[in-house]
Protein backbone atom coordinates (compact mmCIF):
# COMPACT_ATOMS: atom_id res chain seq x y z
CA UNK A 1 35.77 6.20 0.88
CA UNK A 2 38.26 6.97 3.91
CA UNK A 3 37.23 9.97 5.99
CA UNK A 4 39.80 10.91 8.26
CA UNK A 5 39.40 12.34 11.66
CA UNK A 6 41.07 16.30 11.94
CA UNK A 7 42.01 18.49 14.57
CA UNK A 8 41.73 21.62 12.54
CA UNK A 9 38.50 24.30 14.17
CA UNK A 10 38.83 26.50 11.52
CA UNK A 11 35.59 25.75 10.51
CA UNK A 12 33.98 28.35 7.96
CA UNK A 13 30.97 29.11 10.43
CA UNK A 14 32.98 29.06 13.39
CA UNK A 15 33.48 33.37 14.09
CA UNK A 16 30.40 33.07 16.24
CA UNK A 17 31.35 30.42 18.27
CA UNK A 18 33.85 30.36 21.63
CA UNK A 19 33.98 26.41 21.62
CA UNK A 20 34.70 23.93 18.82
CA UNK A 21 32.39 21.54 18.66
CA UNK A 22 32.32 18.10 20.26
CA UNK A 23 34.06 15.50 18.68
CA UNK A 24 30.90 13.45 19.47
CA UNK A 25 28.76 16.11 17.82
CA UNK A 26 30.76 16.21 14.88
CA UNK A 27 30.19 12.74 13.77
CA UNK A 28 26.65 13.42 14.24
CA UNK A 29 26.87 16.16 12.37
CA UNK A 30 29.02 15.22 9.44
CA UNK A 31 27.13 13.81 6.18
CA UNK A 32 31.00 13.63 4.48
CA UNK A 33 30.60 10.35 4.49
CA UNK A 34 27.94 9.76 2.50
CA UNK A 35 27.32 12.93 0.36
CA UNK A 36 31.31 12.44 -1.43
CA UNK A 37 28.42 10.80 -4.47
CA UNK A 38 27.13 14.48 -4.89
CA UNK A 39 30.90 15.49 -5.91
CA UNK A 40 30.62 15.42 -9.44
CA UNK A 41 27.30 17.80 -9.57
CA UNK A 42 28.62 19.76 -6.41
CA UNK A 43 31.94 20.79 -9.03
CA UNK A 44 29.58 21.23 -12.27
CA UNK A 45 26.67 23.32 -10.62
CA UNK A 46 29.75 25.58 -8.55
CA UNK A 47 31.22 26.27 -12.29
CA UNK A 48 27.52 27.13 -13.63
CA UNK A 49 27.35 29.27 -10.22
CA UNK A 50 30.50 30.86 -10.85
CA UNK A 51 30.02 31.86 -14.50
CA UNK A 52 26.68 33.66 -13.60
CA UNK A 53 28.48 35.81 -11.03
CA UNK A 54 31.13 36.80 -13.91
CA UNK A 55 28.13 38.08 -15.96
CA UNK A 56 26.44 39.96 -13.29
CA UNK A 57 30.37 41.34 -12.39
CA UNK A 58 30.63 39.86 -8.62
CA UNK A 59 33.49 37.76 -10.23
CA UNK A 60 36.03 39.08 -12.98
CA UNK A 61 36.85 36.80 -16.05
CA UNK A 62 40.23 35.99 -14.22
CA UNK A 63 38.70 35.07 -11.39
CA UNK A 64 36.12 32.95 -12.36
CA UNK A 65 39.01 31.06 -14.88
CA UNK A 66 40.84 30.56 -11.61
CA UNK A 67 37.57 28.94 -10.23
CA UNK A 68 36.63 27.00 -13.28
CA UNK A 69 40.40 25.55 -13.47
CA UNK A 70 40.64 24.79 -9.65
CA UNK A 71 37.23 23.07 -9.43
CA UNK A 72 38.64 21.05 -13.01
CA UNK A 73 41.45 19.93 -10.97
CA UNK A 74 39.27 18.77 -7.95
CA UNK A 75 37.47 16.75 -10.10
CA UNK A 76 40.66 14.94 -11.33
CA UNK A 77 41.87 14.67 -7.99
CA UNK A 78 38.50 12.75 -6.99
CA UNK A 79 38.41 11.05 -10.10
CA UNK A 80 42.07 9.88 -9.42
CA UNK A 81 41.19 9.33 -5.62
CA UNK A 82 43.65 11.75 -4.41
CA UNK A 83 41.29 13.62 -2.76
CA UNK A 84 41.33 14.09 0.84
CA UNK A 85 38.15 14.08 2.73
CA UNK A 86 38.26 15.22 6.88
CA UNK A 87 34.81 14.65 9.34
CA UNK A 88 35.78 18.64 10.44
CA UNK A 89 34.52 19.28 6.39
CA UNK A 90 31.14 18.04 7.87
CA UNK A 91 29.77 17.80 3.99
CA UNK A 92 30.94 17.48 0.37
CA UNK A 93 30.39 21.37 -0.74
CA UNK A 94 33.03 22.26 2.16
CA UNK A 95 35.32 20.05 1.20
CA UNK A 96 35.14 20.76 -2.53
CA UNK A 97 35.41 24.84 -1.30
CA UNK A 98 38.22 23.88 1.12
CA UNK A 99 40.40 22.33 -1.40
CA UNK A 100 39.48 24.93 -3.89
CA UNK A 101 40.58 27.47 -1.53
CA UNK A 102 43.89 26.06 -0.79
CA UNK A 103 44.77 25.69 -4.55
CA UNK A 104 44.12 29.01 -5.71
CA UNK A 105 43.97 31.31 -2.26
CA UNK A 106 41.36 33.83 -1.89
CA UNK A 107 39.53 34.08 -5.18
CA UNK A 108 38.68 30.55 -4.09
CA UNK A 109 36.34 32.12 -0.85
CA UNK A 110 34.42 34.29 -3.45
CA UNK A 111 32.93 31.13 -4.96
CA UNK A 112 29.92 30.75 -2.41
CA UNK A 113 29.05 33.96 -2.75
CA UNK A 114 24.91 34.56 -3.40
CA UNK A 115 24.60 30.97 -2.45
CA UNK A 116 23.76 28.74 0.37
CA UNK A 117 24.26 25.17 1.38
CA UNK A 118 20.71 25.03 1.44
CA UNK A 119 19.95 25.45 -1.58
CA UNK A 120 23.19 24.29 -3.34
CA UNK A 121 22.41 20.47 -1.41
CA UNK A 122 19.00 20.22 -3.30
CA UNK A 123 20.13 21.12 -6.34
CA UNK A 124 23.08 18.59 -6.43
CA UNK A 125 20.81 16.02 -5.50
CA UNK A 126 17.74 17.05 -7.73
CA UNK A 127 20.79 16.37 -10.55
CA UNK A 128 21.67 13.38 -8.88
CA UNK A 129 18.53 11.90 -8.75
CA UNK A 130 17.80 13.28 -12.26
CA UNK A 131 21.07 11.09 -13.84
CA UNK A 132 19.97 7.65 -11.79
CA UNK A 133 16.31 7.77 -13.48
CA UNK A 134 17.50 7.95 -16.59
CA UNK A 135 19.77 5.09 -15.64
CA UNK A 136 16.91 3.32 -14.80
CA UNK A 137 14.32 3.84 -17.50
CA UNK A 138 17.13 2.37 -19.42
CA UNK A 139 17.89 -0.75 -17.11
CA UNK A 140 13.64 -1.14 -17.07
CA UNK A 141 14.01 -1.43 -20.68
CA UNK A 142 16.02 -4.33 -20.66
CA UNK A 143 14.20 -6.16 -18.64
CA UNK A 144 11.35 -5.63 -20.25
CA UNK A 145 12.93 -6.81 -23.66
CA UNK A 146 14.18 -10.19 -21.68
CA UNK A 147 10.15 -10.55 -20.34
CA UNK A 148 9.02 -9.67 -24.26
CA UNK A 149 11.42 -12.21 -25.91
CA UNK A 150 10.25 -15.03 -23.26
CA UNK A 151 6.46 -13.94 -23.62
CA UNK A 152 7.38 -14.23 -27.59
CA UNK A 153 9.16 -17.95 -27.56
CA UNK A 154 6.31 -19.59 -25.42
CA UNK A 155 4.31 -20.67 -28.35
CA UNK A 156 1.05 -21.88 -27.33
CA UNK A 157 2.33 -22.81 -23.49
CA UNK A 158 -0.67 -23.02 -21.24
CA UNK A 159 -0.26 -23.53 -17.43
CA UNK A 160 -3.20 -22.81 -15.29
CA UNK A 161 -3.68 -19.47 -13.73
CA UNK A 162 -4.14 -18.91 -9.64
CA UNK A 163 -5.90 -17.43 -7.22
CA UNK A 164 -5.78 -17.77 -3.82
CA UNK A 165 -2.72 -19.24 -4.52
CA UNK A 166 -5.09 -22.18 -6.40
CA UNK A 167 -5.76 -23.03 -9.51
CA UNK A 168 -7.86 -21.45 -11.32
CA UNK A 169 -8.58 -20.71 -15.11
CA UNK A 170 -6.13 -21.90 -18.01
CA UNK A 171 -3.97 -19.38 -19.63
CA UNK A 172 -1.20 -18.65 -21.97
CA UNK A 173 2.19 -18.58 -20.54
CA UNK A 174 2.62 -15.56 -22.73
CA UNK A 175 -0.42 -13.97 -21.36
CA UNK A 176 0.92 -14.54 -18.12
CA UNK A 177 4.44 -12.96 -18.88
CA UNK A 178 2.90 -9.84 -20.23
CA UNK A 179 1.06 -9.30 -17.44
CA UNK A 180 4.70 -8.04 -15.87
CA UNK A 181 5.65 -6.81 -18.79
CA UNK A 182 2.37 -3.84 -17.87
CA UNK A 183 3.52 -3.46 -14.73
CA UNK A 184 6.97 -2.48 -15.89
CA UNK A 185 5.50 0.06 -18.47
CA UNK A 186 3.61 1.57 -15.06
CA UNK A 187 7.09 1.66 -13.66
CA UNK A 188 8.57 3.77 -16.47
CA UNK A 189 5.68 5.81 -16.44
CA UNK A 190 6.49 6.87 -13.28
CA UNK A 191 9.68 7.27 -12.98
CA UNK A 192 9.76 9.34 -15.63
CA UNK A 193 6.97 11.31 -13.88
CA UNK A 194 10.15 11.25 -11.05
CA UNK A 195 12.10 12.56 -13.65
CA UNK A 196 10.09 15.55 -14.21
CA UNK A 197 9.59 16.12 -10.53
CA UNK A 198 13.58 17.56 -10.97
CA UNK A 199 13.30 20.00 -13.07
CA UNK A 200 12.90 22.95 -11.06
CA UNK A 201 16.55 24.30 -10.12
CA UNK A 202 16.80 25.39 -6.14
CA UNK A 203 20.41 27.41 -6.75
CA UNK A 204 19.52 30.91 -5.68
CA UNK A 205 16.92 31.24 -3.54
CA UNK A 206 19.63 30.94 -0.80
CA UNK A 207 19.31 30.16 2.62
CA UNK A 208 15.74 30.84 2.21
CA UNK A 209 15.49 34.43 1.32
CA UNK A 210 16.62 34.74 -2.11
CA UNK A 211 20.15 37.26 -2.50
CA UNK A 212 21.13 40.54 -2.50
CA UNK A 213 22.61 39.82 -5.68
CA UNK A 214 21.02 40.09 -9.00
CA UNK A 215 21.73 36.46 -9.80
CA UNK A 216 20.59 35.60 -13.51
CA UNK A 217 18.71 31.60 -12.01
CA UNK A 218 17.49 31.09 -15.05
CA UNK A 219 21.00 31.10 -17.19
CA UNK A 220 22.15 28.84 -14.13
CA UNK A 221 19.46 26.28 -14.78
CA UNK A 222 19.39 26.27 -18.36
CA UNK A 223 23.32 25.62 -18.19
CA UNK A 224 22.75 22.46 -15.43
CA UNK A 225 20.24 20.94 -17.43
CA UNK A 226 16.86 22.11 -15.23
CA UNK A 227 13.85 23.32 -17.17
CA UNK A 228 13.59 26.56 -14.90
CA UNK A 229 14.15 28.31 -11.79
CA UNK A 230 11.95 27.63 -8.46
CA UNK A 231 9.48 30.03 -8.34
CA UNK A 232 9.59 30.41 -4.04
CA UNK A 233 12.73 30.75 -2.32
CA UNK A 234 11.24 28.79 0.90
CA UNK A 235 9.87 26.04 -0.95
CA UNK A 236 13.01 25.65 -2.94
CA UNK A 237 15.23 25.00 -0.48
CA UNK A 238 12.54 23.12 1.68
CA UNK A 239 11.19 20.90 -1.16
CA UNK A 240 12.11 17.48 -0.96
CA UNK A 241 9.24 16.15 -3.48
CA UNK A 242 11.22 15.17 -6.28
CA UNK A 243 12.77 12.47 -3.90
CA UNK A 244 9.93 11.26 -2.37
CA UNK A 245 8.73 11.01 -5.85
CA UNK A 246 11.55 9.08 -7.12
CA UNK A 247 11.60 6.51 -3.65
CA UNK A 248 7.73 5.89 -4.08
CA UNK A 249 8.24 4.91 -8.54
CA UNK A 250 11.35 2.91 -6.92
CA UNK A 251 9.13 1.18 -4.26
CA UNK A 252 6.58 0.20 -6.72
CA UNK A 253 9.08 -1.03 -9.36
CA UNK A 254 10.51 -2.95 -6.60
CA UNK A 255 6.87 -4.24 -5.48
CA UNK A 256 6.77 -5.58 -9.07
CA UNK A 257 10.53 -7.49 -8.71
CA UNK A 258 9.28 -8.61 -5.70
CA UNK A 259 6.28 -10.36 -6.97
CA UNK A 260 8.20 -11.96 -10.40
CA UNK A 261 10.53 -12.85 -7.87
CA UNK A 262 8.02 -14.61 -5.60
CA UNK A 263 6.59 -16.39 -8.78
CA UNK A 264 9.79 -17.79 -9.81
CA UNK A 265 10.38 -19.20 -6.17
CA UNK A 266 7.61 -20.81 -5.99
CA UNK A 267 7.17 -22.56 -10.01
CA UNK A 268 11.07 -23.45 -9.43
CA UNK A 269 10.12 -25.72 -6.87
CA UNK A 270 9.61 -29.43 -6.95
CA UNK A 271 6.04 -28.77 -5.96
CA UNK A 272 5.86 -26.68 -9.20
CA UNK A 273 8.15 -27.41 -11.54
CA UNK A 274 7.10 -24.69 -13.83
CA UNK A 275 10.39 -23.22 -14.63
CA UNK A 276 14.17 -23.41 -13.98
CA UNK A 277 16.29 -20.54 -13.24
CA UNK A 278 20.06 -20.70 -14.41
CA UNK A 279 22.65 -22.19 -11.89
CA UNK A 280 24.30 -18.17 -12.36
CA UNK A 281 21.80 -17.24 -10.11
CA UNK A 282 21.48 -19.77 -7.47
CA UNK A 283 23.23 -21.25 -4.92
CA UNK A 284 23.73 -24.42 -2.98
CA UNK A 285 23.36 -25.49 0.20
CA UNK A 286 26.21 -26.03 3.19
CA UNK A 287 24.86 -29.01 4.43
CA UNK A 288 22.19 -30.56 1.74
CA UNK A 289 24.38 -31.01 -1.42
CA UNK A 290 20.86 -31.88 -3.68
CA UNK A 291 19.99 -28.07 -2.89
CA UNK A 292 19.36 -25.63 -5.30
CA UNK A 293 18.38 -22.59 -3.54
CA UNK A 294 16.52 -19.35 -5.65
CA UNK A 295 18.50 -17.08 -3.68
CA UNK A 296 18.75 -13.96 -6.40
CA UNK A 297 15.22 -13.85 -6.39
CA UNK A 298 14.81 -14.52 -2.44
CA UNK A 299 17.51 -11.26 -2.03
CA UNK A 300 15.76 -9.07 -4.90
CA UNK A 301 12.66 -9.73 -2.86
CA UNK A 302 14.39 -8.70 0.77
CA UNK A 303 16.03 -5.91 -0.76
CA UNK A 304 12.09 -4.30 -2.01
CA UNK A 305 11.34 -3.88 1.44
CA UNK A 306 14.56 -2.03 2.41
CA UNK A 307 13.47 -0.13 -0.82
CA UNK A 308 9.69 0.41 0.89
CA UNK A 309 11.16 1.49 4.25
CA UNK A 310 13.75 3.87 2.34
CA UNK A 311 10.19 6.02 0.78
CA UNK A 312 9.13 5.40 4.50
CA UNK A 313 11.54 6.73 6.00
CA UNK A 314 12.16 10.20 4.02
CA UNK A 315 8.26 10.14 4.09
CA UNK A 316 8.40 10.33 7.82
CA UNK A 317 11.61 12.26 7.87
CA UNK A 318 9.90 15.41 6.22
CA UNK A 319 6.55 15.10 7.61
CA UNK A 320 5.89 18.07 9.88
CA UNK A 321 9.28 20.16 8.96
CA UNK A 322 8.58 23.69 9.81
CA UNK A 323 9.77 26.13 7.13
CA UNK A 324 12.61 26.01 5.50
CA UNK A 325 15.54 24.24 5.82
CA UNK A 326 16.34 21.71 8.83
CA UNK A 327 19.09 19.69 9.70
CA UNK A 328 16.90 16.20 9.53
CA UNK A 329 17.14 16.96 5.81
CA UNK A 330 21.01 16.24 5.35
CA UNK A 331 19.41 12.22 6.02
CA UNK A 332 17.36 12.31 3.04
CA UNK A 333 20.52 11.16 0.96
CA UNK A 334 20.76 7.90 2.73
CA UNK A 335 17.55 6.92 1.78
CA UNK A 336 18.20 8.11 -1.95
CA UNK A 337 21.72 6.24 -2.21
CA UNK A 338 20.84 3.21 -0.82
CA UNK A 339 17.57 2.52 -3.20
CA UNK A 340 19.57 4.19 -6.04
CA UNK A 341 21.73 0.90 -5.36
CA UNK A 342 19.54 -1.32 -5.01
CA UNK A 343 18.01 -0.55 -8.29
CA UNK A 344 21.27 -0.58 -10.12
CA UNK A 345 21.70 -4.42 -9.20
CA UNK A 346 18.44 -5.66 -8.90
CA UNK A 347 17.21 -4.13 -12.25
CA UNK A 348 19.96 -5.60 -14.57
CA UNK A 349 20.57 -8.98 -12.73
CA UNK A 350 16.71 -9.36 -13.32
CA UNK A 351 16.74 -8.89 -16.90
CA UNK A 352 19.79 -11.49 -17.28
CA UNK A 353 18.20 -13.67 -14.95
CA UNK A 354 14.70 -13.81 -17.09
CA UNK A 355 16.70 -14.04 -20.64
CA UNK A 356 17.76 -17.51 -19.08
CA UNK A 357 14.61 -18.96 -17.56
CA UNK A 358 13.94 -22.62 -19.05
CA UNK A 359 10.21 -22.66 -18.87
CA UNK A 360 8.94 -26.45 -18.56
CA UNK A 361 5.52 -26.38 -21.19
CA UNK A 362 4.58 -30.09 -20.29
CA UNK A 363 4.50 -29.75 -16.50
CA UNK A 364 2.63 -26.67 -16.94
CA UNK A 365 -0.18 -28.48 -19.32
CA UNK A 366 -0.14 -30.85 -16.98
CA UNK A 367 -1.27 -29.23 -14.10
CA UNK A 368 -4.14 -26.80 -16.18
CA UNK A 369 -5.12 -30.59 -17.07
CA UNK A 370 -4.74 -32.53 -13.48
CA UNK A 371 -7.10 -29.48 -11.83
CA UNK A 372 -10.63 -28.24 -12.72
CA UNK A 373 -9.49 -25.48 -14.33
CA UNK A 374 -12.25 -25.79 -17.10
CA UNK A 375 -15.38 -25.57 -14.25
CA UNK A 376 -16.18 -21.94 -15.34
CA UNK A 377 -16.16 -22.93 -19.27
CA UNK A 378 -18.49 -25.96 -18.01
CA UNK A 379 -20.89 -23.20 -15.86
CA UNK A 380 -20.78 -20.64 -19.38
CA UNK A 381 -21.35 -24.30 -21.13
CA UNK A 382 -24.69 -24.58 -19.34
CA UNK A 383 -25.51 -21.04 -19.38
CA UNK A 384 -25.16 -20.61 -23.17
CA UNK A 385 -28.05 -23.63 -23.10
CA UNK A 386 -30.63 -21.53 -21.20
CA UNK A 387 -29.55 -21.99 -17.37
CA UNK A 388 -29.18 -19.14 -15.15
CA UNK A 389 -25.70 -18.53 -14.39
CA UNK A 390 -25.99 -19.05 -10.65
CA UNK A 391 -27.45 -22.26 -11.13
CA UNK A 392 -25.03 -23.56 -13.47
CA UNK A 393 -22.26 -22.34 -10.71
CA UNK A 394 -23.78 -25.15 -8.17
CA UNK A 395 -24.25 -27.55 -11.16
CA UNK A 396 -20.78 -27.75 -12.04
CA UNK A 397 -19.65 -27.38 -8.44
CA UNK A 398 -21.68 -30.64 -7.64
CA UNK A 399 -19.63 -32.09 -10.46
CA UNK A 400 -16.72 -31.05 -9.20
CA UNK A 401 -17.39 -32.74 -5.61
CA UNK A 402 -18.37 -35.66 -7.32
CA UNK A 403 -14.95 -35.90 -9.09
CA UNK A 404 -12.79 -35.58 -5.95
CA UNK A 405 -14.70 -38.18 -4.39
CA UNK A 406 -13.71 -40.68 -7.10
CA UNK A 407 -10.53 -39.11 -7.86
CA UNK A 408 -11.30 -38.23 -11.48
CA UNK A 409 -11.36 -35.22 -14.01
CA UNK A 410 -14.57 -33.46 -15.55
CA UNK A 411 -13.58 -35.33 -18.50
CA UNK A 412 -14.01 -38.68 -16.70
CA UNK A 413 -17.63 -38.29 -16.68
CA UNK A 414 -20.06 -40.24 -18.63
CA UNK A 415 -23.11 -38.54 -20.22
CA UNK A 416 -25.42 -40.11 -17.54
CA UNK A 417 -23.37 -38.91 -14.73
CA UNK A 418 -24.02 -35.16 -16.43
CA UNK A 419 -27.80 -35.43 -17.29
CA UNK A 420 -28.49 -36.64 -13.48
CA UNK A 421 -27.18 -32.82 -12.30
CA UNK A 422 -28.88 -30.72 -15.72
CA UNK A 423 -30.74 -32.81 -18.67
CA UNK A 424 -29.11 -30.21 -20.74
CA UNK A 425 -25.81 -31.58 -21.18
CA UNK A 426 -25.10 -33.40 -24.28
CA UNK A 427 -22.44 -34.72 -26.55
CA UNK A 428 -21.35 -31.65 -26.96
CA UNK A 429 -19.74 -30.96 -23.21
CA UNK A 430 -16.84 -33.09 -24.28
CA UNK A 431 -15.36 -30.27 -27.28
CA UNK A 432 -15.82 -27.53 -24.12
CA UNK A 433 -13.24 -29.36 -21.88
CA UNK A 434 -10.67 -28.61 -23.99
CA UNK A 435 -7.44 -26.21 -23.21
CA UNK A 436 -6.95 -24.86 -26.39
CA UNK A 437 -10.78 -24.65 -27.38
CA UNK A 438 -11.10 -23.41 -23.51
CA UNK A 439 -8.45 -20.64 -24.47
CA UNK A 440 -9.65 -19.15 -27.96
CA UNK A 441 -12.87 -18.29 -26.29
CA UNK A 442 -11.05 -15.74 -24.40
CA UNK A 443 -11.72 -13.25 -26.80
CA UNK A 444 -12.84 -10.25 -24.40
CA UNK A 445 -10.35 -7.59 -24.96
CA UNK A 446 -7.06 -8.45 -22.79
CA UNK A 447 -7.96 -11.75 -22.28
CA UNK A 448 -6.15 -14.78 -22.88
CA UNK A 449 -7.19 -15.79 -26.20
CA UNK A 450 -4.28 -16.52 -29.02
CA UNK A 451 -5.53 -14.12 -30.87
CA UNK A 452 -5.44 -11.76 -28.31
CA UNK A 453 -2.47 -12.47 -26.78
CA UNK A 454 -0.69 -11.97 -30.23
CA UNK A 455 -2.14 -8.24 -30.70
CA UNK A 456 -0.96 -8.00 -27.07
CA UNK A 457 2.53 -9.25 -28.17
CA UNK A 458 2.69 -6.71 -31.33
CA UNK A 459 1.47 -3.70 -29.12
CA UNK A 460 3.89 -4.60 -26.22
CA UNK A 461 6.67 -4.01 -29.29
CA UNK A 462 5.42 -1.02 -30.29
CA UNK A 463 5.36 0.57 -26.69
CA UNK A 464 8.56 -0.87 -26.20
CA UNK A 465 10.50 1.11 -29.42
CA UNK A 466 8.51 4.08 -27.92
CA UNK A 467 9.65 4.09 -24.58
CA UNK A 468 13.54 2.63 -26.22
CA UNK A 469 13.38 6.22 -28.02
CA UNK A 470 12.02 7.87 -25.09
CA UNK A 471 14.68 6.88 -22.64
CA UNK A 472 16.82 7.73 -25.60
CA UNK A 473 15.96 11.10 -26.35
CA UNK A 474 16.39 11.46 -22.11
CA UNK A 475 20.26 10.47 -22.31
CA UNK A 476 20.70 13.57 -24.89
């Protein structure tokens, strides 16, 4: 958007002041530059505001059709990109007043009657921020279909799960795709918690006061889509929760593409070789031409900080703020509009970039089989036969020793090697090294057992059509 620079002081507050202000000041001052995206809600909550003051007789019928038709054509004019924005404007509601003045004259200065920038600012943005998280409980759902559909097609993949970054215990590469798939539905959960954090309309409380008019709020916010009125004039135009609320669901949905984006970096890898991500989302190298670099998930992963710092920021921004209004709150839009962004890319390229993941089920086996992952089943081995857990823990961990040494697996063991560490092994150790034996134990509800991890699939469907119809019902 091109803002241009103007020599024009008649500035609407200006009757009190002998001096302009500084051109320095003034691009301080200006947020024209970044509110323009609160246009569209700016025009629609102006017409709501206009129609109220018809019914309480502050406006005729005439008038407020000259309003409604002026603030029509703005909206064209923006839509179109004819619109003109000036840094002397200092913020989108002037500018969409301005322009409405100089189309139809002085009905046009009647609009902001009973109303304030104060609280006509946090009701544009509560809408604003109201429209982008039903955006995104949409976008979540897709991804969350790609991570279902993947978690669906591994059939009986097992790769060995980590801790510490190290192997640890064998589990279902389904089992381990659903485990995203929960922290998604936490995600939805709260941003639709965000969602309902809007729905308390600031429009008429004013400056900070309330009006001297007998402005009908709650025919206002049942028209702009709110679910009532603010009950406190100071805290209306003051509160600032329902972003904060919306950055901190954002910065944990982000901590979540972060960490699938972390996992995909690092099983992509030669050291890995767990997975392949599509060339769409790669790139090459300028100076290595074997390269093939992660880099969507190395940017989606650089871009949840920014998103972190952004709840940081406001966070810090409003903390302390004396009652009501201050200036420092004109920045909490950069903090919305930039994650808002972020989360319009991040959460659709994510879903397109998991529909195409090629997961590699042999190197995964592979490595559950190359490491020890079976020493716990070994230890529960022991302690089904009558030895006290903790002593079956340095049993098997002598074992294991004894296999690095000579560079073999638990399966490499004879039956005299076993019966020197516990005379209760017997024939029967070598069924408990097995994967898929290893696995069905699992039972334990959430673990990793087939059976498990197929009620886990069906429910994951379920919860999926409800929240589908959910974010459905939402977009109404």
């Amino acid at each position: 958007m091109n803002v241009n620079s103007s020599d024009n002081n008649e500035i609407f507050w200006s009757g009190r002041f002998e001096k302009p202000p500084h051109e320095l000041f003034q691009q301080l001052n200006a947020s024209i530059t970044y509110d323009w995206r609160l246009a569209p809600y700016d025009i629609q909550a102006s017409i709501a505001h206009a129609r109220m003051l018809a019914e309480i007789g502050v406006l005729s019928t005439a008038e407020f059709s000259e309003i409604e038709l002026g603030l029509g054509q703005i909206m064209a004019e923006m839509a179109q990109g004819d619109f003109a924005f000036e840094l002397a404007d200092e913020d989108i509601h002037t500018a969409i007043e301005k322009r409405l003045i100089e189309k139809i004259g002085d009905t046009g200065k009647k609009l902001h009657t009973a109303r304030s920038r104060n609280d006509q600012v946090a009701t544009d943005l509560a809408m604003f921020i109201r429209d982008q998280c039903r955006r995104h409980l949409s976008d979540l759902i897709g991804l969350m279909e790609a991570v279902h559909i993947q978690a669906a097609a591994a059939k009986g993949a097992i790769l060995p799960g980590y801790t510490h970054l190290q192997r640890a215990q064998p589990v279902l590469l389904s089992h381990h795709l659903l485990a995203y798939f929960e922290m998604f539905a936490r995600d939805f959960a709260r941003l639709q918690r965000a969602l309902e954090a809007t729905q308390s309309m600031p429009l008429g409380a004013g400056a900070l006061a309330g009006t001297n008019y007998p402005v009908n709020r709650d025919q206002v916010a049942h028209e702009l889509g709110f679910r009532h009125s603010g009950a406190n004039s100071l805290d209306d135009v003051s509160n600032r929760d329902f972003a904060l609320d919306y950055l901190a669901a954002a910065s944990n949905l982000c901590i979540h593409l972060s960490r699938l984006a972390a996992e995909l970096i690092l099983w992509s890898s030669q050291e890995f070789e767990f997975v392949e991500i599509s060339d769409e989302f790669t790139s090459g190298s300028s100076i290595m031409p074997q390269k093939k670099n992660p880099d969507a998930c190395e940017l989606i992963r650089a871009r949840a900080a920014r998103v972190a710092a952004n709840y940081q920021g406001l966070a810090v921004l409003l903390g302390g703020l004396p009652l009501a209004y201050n200036k420092d709150m004109q920045e909490d839009k950069m903090y919305v509009f930039d994650t808002v962004d972020i989360l319009l890319l991040a959460l659709p390229l994510t879903a397109e970039m998991v529909s195409t993941l090629k997961f590699n089920a042999g190197r995964m086996r592979a490595a559950a089989e190359e490491s020890f992952a079976l020493a716990t089943d070994v230890a529960d081995y022991l302690t089904g036969k009558g030895v006290p857990f903790r002593d079956a823990h340095r049993i098997v961990g002598r074992l294991v020793r004894k296999c690095i040494d000579e560079k073999k697996n638990l399966s490499g063991l004879t039956l005299e090697e076993l019966r020197v560490e516990s005379p209760q092994f017997d024939d029967s150790f070598y069924s408990v090294i097995d994967l898929e034996v290893s696995l069905e134990r699992k039972v334990s509800q959430g673990g990793t057992a087939p059976v498990q991890v197929a009620a886990e699939l069906e429910s994951a469907a379920d919860r999926l059509e409800e929240m589908r119809q959910a974010a459905d019902s939402l977009r109404q």
